[in-house]
N, C-alpha and C. Protein backbone atom coordinates (compact mmCIF):
# COMPACT_ATOMS: atom_id res chain seq x y z
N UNK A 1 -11.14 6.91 -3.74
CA UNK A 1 -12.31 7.66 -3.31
C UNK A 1 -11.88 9.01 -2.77
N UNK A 2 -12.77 10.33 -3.36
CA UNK A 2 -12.06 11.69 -2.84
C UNK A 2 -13.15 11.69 -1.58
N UNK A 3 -12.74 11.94 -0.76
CA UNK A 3 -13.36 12.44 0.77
C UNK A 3 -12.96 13.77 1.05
N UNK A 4 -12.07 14.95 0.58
CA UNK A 4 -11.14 15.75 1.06
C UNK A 4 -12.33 16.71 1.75
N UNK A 5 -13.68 16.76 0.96
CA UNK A 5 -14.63 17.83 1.54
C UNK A 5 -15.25 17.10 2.67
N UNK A 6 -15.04 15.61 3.14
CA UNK A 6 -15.77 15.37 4.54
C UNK A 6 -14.92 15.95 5.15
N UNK A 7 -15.54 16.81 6.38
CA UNK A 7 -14.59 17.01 7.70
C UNK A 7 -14.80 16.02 8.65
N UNK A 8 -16.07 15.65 9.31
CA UNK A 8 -15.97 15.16 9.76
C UNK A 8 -15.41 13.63 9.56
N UNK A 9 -14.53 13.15 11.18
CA UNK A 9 -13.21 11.73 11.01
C UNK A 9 -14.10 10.45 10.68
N UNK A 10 -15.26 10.36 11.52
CA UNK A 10 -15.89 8.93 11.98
C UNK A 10 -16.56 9.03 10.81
N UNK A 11 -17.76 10.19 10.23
CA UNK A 11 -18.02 9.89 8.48
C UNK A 11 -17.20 10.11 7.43
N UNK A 12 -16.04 9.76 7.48
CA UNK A 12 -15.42 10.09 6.31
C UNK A 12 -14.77 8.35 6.44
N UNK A 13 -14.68 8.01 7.94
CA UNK A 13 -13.97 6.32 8.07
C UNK A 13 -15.22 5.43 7.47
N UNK A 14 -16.29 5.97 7.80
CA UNK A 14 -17.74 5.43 7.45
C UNK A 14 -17.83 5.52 5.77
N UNK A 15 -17.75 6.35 5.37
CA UNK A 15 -17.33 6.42 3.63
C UNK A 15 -16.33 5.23 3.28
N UNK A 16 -15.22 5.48 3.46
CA UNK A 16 -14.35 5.06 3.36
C UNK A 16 -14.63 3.20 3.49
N UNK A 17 -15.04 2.87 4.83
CA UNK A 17 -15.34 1.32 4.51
C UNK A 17 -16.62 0.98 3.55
N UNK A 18 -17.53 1.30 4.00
CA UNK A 18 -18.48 0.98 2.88
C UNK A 18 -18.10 0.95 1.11
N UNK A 19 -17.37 1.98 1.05
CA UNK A 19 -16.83 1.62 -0.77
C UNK A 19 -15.82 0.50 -0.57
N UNK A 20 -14.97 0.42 0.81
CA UNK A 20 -14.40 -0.89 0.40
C UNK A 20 -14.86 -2.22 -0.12
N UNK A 21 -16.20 -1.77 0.84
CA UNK A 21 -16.31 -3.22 0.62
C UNK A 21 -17.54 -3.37 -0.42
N UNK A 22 -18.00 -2.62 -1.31
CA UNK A 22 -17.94 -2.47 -2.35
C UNK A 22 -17.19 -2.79 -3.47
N UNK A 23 -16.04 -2.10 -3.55
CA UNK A 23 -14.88 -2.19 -4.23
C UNK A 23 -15.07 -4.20 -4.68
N UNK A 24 -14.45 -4.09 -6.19
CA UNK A 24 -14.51 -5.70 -6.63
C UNK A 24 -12.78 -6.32 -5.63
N UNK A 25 -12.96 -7.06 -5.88
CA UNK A 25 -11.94 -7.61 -4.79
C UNK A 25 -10.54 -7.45 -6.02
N UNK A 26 -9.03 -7.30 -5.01
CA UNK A 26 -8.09 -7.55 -6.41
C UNK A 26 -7.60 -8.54 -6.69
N UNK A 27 -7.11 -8.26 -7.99
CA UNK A 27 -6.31 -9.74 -8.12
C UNK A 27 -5.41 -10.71 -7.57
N UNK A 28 -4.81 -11.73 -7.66
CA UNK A 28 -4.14 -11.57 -7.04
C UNK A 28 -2.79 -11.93 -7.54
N UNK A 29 -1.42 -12.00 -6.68
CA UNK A 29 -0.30 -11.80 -7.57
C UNK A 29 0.11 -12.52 -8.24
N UNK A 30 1.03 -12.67 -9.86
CA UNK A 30 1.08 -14.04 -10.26
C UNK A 30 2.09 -14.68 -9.70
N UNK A 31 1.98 -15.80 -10.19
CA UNK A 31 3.09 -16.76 -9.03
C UNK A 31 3.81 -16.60 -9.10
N UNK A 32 5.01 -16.36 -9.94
CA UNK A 32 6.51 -15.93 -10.45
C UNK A 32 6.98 -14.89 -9.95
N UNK A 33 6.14 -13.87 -9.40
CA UNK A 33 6.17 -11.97 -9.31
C UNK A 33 6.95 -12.23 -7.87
N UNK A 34 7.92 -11.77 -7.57
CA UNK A 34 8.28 -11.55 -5.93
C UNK A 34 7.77 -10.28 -5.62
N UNK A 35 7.86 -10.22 -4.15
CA UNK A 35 7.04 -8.61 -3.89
C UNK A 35 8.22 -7.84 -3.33
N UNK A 36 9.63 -8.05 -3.55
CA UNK A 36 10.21 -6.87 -3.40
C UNK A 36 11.47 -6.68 -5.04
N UNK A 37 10.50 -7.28 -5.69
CA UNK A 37 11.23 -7.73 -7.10
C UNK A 37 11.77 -6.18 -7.89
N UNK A 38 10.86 -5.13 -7.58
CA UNK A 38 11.26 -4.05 -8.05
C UNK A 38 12.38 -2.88 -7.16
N UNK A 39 12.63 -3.76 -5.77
CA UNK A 39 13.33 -2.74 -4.81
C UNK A 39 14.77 -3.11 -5.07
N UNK A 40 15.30 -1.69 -4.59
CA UNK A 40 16.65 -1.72 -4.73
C UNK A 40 17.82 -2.93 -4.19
N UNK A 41 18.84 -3.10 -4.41
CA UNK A 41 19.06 -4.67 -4.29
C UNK A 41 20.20 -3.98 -3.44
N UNK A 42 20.48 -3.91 -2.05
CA UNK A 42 21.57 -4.09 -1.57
C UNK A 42 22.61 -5.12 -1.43
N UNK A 43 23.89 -5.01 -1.89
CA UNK A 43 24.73 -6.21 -2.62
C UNK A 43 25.66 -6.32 -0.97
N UNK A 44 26.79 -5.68 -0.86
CA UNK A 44 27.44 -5.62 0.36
C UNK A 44 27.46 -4.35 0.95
N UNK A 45 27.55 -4.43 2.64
CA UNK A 45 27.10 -3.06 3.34
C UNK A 45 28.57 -3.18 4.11
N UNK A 46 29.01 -2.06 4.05
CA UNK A 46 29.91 -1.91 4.84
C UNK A 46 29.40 -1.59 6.11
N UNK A 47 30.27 -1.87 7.50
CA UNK A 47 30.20 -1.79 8.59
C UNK A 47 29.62 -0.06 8.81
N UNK A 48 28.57 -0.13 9.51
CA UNK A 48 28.61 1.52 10.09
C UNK A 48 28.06 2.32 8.69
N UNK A 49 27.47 2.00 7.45
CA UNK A 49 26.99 2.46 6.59
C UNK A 49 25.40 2.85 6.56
N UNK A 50 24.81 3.58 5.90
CA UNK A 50 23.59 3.25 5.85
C UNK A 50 22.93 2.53 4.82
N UNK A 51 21.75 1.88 4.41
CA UNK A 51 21.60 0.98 3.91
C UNK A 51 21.15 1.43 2.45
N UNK A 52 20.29 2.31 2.84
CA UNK A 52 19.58 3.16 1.88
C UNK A 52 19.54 4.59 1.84
């Protein structure tokens, strides 16, 4: 949803929920899918490294 021309905060939060809950609900994930299945895989960290 574009809001960028509300200025005002409290009607633009007011926009904002009402299409939520609007909005069709989503799917949901399939069973097999992990949710960090696409992130980078840190293998071994050396001491004092950063991670990412």
């Amino acid at each position: 949803m574009n809001t960028k021309n509300v200025t005002d905060k409290t009607e633009r939060k007011k926009l904002k929920r009402a299409k939520r809950k609007t909005a069709p609900p989503k799917a949901k994930r399939a069973a097999g899918v992990a949710r960090g299945s696409m992130k980078k895989k840190v293998r071994h960290q050396a001491q004092g490294q950063r991670k990412r």
